[in-house]
C-alpha atoms as a PDB file:
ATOM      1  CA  UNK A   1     -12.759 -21.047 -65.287  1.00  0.00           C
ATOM      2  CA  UNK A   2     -11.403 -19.265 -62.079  1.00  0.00           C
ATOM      3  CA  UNK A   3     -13.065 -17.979 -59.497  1.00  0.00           C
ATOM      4  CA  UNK A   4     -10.734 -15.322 -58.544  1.00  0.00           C
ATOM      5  CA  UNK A   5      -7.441 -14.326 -60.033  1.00  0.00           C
ATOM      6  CA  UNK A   6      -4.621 -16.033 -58.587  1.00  0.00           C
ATOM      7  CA  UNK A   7      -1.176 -14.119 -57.402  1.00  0.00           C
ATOM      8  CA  UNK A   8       0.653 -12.866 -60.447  1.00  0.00           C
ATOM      9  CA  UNK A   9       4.423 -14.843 -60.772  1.00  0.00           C
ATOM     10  CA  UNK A  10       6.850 -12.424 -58.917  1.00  0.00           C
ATOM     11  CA  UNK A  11      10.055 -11.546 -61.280  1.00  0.00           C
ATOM     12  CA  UNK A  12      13.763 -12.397 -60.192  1.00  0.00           C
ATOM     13  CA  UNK A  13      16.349  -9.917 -59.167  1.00  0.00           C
ATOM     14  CA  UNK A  14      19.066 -10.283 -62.226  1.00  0.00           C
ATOM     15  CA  UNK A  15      21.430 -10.947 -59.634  1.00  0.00           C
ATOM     16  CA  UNK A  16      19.243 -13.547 -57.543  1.00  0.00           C
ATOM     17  CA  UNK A  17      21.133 -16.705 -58.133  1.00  0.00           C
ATOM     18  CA  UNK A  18      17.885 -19.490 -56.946  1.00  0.00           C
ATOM     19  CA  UNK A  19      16.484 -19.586 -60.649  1.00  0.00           C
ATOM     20  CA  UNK A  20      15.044 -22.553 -62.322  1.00  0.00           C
ATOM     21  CA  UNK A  21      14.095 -23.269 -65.568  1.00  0.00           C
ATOM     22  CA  UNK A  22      10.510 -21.574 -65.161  1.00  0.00           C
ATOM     23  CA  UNK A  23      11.436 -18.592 -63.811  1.00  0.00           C
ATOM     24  CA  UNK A  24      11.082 -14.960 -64.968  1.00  0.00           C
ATOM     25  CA  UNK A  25      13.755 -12.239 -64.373  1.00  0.00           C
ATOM     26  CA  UNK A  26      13.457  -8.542 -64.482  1.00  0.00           C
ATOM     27  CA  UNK A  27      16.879  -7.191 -66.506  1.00  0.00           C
ATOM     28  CA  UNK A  28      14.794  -3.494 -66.261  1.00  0.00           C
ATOM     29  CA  UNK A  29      14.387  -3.571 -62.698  1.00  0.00           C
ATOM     30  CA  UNK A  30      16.435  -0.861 -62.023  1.00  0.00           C
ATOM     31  CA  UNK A  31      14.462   1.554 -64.137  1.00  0.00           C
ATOM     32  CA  UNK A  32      11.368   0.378 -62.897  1.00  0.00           C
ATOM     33  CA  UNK A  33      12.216   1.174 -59.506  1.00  0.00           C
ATOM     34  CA  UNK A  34      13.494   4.688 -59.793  1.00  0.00           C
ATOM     35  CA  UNK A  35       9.989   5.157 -60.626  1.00  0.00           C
ATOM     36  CA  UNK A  36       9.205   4.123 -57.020  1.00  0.00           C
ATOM     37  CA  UNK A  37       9.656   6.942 -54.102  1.00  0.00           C
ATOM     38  CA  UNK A  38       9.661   3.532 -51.406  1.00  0.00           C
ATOM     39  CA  UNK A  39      10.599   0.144 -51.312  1.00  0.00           C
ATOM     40  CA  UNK A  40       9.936  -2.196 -48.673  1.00  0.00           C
ATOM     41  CA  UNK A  41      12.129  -5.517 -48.304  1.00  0.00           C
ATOM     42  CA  UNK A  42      10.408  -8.589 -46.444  1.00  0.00           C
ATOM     43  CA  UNK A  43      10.933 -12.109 -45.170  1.00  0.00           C
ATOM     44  CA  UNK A  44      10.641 -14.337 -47.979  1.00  0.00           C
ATOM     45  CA  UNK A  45       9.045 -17.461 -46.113  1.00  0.00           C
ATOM     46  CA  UNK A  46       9.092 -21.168 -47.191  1.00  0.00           C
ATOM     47  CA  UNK A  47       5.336 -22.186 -47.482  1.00  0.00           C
ATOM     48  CA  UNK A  48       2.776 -22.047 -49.606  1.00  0.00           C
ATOM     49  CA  UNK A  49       0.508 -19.107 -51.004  1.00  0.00           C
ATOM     50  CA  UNK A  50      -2.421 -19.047 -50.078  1.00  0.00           C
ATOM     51  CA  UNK A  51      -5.273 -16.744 -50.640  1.00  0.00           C
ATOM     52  CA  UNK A  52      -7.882 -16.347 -48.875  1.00  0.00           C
ATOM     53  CA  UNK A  53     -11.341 -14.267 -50.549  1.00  0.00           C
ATOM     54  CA  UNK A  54     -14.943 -14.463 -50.145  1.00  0.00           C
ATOM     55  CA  UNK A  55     -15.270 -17.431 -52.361  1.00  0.00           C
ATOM     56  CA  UNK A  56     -13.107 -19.287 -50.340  1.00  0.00           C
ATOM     57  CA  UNK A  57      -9.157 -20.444 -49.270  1.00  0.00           C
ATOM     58  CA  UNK A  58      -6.717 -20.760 -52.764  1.00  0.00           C
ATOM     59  CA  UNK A  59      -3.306 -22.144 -52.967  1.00  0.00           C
ATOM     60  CA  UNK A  60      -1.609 -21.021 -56.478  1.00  0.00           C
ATOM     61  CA  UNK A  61      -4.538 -22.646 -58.231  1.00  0.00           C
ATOM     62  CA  UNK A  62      -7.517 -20.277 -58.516  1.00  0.00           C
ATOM     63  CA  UNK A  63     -10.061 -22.313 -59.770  1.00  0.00           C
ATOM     64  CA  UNK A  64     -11.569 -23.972 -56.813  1.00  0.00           C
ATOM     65  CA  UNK A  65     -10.975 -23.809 -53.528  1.00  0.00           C
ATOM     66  CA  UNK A  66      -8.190 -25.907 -51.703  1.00  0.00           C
ATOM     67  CA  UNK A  67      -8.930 -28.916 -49.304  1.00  0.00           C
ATOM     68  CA  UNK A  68      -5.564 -29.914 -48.725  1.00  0.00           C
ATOM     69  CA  UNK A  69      -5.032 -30.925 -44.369  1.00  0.00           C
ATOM     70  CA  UNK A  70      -2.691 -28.432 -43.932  1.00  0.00           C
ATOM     71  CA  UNK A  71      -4.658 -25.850 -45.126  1.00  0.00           C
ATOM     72  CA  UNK A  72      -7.384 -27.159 -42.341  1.00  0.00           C
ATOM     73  CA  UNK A  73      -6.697 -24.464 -40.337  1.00  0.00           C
ATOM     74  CA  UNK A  74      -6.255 -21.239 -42.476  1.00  0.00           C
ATOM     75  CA  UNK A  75      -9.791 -22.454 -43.804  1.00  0.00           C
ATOM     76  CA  UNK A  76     -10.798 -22.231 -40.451  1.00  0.00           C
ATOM     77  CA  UNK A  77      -9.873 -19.042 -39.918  1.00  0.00           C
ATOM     78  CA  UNK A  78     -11.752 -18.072 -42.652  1.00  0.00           C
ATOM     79  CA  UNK A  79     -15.099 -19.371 -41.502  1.00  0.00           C
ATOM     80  CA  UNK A  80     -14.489 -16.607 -39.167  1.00  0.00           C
ATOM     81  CA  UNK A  81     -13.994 -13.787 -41.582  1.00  0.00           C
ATOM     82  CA  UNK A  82     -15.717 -14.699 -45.023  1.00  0.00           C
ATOM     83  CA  UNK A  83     -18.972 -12.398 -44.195  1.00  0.00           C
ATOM     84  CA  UNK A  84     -16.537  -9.602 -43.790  1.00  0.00           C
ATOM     85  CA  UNK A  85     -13.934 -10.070 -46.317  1.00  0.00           C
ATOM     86  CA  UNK A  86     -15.863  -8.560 -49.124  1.00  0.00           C
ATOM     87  CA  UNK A  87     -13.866  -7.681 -51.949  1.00  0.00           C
ATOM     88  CA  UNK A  88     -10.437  -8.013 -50.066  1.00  0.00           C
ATOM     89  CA  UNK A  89      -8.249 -10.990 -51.155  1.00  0.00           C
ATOM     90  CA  UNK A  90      -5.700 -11.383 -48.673  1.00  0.00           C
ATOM     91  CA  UNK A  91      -2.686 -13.340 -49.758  1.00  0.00           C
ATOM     92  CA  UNK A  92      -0.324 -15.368 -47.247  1.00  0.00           C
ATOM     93  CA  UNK A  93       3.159 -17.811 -46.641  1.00  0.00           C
ATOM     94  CA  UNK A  94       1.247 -20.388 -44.982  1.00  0.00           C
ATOM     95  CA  UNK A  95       4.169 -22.653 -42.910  1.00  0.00           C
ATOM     96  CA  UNK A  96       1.860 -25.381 -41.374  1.00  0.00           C
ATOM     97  CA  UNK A  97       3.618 -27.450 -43.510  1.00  0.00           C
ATOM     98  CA  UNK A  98       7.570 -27.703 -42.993  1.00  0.00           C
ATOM     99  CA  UNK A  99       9.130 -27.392 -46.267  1.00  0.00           C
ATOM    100  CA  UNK A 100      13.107 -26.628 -47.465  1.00  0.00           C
ATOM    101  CA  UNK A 101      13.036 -24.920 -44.174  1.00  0.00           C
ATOM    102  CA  UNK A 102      12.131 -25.912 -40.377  1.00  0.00           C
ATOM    103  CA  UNK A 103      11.429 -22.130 -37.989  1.00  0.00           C
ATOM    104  CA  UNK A 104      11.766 -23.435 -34.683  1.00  0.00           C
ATOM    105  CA  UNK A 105      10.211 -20.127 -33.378  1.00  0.00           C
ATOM    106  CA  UNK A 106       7.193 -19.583 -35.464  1.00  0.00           C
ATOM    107  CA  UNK A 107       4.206 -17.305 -33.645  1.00  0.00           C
ATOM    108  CA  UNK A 108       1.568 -18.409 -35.875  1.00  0.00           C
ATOM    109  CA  UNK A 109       1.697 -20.684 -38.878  1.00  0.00           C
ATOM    110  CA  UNK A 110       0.453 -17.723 -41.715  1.00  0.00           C
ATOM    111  CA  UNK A 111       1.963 -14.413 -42.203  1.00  0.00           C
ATOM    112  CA  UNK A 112       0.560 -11.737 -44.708  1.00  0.00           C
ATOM    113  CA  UNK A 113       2.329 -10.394 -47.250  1.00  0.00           C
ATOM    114  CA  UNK A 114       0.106  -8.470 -49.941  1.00  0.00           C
ATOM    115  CA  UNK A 115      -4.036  -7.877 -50.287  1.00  0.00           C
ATOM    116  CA  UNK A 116      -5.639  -7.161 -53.761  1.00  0.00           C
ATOM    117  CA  UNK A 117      -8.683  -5.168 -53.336  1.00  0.00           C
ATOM    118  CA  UNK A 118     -10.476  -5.138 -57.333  1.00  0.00           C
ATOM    119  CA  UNK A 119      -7.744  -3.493 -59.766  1.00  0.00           C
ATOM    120  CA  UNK A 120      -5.543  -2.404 -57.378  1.00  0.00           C
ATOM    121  CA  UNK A 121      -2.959  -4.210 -54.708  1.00  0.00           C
ATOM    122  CA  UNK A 122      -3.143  -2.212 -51.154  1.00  0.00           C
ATOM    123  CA  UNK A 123       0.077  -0.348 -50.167  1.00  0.00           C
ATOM    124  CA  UNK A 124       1.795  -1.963 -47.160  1.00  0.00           C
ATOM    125  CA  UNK A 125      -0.019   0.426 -44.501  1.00  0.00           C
ATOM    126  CA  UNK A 126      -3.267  -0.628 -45.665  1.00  0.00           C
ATOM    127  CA  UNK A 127      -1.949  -4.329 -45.810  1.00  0.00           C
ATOM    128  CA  UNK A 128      -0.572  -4.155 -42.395  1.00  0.00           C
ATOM    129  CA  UNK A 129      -3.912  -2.319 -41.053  1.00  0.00           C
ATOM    130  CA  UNK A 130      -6.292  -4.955 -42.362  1.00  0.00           C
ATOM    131  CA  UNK A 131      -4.512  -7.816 -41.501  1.00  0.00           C
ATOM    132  CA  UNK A 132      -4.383  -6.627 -38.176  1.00  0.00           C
ATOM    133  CA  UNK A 133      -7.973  -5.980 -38.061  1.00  0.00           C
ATOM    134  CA  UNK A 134      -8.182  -9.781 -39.262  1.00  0.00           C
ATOM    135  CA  UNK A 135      -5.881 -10.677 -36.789  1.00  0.00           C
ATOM    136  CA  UNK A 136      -3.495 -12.202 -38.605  1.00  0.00           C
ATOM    137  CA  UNK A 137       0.255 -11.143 -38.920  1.00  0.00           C
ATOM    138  CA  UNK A 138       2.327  -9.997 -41.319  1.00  0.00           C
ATOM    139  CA  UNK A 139       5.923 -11.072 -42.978  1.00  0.00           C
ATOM    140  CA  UNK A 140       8.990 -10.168 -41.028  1.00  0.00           C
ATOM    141  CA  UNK A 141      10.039  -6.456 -42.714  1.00  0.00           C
ATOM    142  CA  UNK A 142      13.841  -6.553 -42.984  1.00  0.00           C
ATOM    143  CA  UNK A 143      14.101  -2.569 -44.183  1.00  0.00           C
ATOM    144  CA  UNK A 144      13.217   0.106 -46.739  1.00  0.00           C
ATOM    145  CA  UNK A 145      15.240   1.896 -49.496  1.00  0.00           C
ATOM    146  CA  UNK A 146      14.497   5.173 -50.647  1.00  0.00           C
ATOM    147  CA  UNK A 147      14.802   5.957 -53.852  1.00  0.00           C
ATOM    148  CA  UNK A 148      16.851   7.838 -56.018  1.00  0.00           C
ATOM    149  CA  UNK A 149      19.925   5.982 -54.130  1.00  0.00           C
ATOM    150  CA  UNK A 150      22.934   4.509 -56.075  1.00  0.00           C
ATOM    151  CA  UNK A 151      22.058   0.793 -57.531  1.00  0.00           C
ATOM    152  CA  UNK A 152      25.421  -0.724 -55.878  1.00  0.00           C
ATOM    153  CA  UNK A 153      24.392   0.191 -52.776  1.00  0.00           C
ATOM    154  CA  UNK A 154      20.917  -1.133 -53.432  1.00  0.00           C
ATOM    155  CA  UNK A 155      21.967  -4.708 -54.086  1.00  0.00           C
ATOM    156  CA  UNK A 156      24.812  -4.483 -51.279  1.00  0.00           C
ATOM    157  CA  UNK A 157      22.107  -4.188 -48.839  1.00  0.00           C
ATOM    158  CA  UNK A 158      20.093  -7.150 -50.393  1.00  0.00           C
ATOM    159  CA  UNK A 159      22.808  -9.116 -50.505  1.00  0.00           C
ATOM    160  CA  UNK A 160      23.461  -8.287 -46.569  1.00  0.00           C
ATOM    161  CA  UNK A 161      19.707  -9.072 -45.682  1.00  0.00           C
ATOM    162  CA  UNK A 162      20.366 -13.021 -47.512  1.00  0.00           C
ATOM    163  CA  UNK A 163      23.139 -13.639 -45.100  1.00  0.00           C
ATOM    164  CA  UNK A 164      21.244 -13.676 -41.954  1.00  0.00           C
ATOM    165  CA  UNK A 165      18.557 -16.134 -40.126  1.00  0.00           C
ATOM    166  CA  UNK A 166      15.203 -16.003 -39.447  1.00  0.00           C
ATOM    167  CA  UNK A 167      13.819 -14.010 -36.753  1.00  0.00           C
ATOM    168  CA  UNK A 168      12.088 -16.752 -36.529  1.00  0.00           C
ATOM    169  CA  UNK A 169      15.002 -19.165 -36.187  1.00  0.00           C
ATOM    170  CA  UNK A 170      15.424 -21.097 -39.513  1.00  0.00           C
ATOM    171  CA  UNK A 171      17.057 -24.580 -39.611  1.00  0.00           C
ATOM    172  CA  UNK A 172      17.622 -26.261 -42.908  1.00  0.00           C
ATOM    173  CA  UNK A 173      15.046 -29.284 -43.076  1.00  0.00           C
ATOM    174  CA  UNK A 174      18.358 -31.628 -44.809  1.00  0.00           C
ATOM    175  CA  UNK A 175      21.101 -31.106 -42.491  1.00  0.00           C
ATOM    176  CA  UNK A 176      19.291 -30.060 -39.384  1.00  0.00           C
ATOM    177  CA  UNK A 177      21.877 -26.969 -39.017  1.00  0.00           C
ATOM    178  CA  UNK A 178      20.582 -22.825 -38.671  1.00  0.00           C
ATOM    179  CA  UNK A 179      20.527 -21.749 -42.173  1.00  0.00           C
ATOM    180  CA  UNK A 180      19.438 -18.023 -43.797  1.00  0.00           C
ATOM    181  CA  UNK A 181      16.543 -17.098 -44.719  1.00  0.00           C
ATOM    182  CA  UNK A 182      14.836 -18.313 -47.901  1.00  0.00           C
ATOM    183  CA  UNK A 183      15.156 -14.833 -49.878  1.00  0.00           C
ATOM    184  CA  UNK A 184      14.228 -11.161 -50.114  1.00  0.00           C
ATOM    185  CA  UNK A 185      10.866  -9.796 -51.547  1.00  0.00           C
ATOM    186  CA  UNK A 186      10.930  -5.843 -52.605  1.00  0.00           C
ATOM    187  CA  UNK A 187       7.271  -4.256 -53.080  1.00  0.00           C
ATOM    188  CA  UNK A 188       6.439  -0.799 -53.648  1.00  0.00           C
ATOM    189  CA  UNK A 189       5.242   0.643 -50.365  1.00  0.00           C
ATOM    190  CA  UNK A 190       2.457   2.341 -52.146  1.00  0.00           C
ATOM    191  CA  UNK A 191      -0.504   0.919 -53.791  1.00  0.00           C
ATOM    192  CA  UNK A 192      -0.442   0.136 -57.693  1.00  0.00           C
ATOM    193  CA  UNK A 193      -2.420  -1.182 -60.008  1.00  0.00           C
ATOM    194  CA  UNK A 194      -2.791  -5.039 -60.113  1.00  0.00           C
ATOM    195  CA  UNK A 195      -1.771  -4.601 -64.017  1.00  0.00           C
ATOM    196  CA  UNK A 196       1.995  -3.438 -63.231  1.00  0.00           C
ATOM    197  CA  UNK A 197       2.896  -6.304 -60.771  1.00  0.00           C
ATOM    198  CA  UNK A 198       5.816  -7.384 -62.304  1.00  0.00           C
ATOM    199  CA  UNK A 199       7.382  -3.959 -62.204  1.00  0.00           C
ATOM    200  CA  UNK A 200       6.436  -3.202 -58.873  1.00  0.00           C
ATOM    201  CA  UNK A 201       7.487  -6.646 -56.684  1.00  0.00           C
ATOM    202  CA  UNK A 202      10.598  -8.495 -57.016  1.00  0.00           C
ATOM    203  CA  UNK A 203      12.359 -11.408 -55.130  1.00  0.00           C
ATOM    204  CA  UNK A 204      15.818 -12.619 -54.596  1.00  0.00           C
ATOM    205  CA  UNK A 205      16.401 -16.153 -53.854  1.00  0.00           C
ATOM    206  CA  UNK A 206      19.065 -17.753 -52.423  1.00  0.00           C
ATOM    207  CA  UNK A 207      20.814 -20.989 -54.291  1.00  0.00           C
ATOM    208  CA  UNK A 208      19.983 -24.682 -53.450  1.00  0.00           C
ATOM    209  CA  UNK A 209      17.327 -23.458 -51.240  1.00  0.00           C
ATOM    210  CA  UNK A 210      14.659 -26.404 -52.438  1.00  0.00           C
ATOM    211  CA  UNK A 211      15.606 -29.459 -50.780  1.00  0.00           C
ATOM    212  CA  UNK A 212      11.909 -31.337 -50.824  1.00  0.00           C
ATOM    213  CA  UNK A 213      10.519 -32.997 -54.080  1.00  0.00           C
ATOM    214  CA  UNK A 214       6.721 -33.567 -55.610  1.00  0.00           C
ATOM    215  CA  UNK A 215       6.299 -36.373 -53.094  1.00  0.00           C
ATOM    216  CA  UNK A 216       6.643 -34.159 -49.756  1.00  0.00           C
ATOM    217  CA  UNK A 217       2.752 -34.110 -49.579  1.00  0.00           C
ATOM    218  CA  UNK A 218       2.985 -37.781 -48.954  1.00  0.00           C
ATOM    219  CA  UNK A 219       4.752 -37.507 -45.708  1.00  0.00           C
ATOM    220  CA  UNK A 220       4.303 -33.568 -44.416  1.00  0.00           C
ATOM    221  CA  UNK A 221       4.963 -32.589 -41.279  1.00  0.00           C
ATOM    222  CA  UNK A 222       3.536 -30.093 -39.475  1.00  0.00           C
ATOM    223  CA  UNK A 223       5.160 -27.242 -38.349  1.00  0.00           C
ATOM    224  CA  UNK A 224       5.417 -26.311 -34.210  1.00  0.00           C
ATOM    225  CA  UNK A 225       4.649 -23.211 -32.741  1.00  0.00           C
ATOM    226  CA  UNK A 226       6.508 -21.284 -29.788  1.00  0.00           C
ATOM    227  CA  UNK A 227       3.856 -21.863 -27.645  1.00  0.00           C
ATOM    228  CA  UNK A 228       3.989 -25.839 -27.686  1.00  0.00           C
ATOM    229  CA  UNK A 229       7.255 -26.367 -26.951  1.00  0.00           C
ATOM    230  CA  UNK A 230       8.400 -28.594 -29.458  1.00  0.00           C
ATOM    231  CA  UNK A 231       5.069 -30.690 -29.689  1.00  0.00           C
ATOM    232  CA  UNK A 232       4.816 -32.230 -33.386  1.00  0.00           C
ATOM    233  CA  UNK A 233       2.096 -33.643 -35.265  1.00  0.00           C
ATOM    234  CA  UNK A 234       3.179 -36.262 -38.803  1.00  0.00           C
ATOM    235  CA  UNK A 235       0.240 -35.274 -41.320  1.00  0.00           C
ATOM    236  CA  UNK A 236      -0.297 -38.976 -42.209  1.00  0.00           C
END
């Protein structure tokens, strides 16, 4: 049995073209978001979830606590906050690990994107406020839409935001050229009820953005920050 729920699986655009097999698409998204006064578009990042509660630091499994090394210093992190965390679950793109894609110009190596307090995910004030009290940052924001607003000119300005790089300078981990960024998540801007996830958060993803495989954990590499100046560390 979990010990905490883990992060719900975040629908497709229709017209987000990095599917697989597994995937889930929203064909009512448009409906769904009339419904929402505010959307706010973010960074997707190349990581890996994590979550960190009370209990302890989660990747997308929920039922114990992770020990994988590049999670060693999220968990950490958390030794510093667990008394205070209380019934916040704050959920993260941890890049300590260099995936499909290298940032050359990364600040810190995990970036907030969502808290779940009980029945209820936060709205992206509250998000932003806490994690800031945790000090820990928060995903790049590329822009808001307003809603009503004509659905052409909705998925025009996705399909803008796919186009460019990182802000924090993205490099494909294959070719070793600047690529764009990963993808595009849309969240309400409000809070909502943990229930209507799938309605309320979408992602586009760009195609033939994987490039690693199920044996990357064998030979990881860790991920430099701005401040060391190209220093790198092999996990093995």
């Amino acid at each position: 049995m979990a010990i905490s729920r883990k992060y719900g699986r975040t629908y497709h655009y229709p017209f987000s073209p990095g599917t697989t097999s597994d995937d889930r698409i929203n064909y009512n998204y448009w409906n769904d978001f009339q419904q929402i006064p505010r959307i706010v578009h973010t960074e997707k990042l190349d990581g890996e979830n994590n979550c960190l509660s009370r209990y302890g630091v989660f990747a997308r499994s929920h039922a114990t606590p992770t020990t994988s090394p590049w999670t060693q210093q999220i968990r950490q992190h958390w030794e510093l906050l667990k008394n205070d965390l209380g019934d916040y679950e704050i959920f993260g793109e941890n890049l300590y690990a260099i995936h499909s894609i290298e940032y050359k110009r990364l600040p810190a190596h995990y970036f907030v994107f969502g808290i779940r307090q009980l029945d209820y995910w936060l709205s992206w004030e509250e998000t932003q406020f806490i994690a800031q009290l945790f000090d820990l940052p928060v995903v790049n924001v590329l822009g808001e839409a307003t809603m009503p607003m004509p659905q052409q000119d909705f998925e025009t300005d996705i399909l803008a935001k796919i186009t460019c790089p990182s802000t924090f300078d993205s490099y494909d981990v294959a070719t070793q050229k600047p690529c764009t960024i990963e993808g595009v998540v849309s969240r309400n801007k409000a809070e909502y009820p943990v229930d209507d996830f799938s309605t309320n958060v979408l992602k586009y993803v760009r195609k033939g953005h994987v490039k690693t495989d199920e044996h990357w954990t064998r030979n990881w590499k860790r991920a430099s920050l701005l401040h060391e100046k190209g220093d790198e560390t092999c996990g093995n």
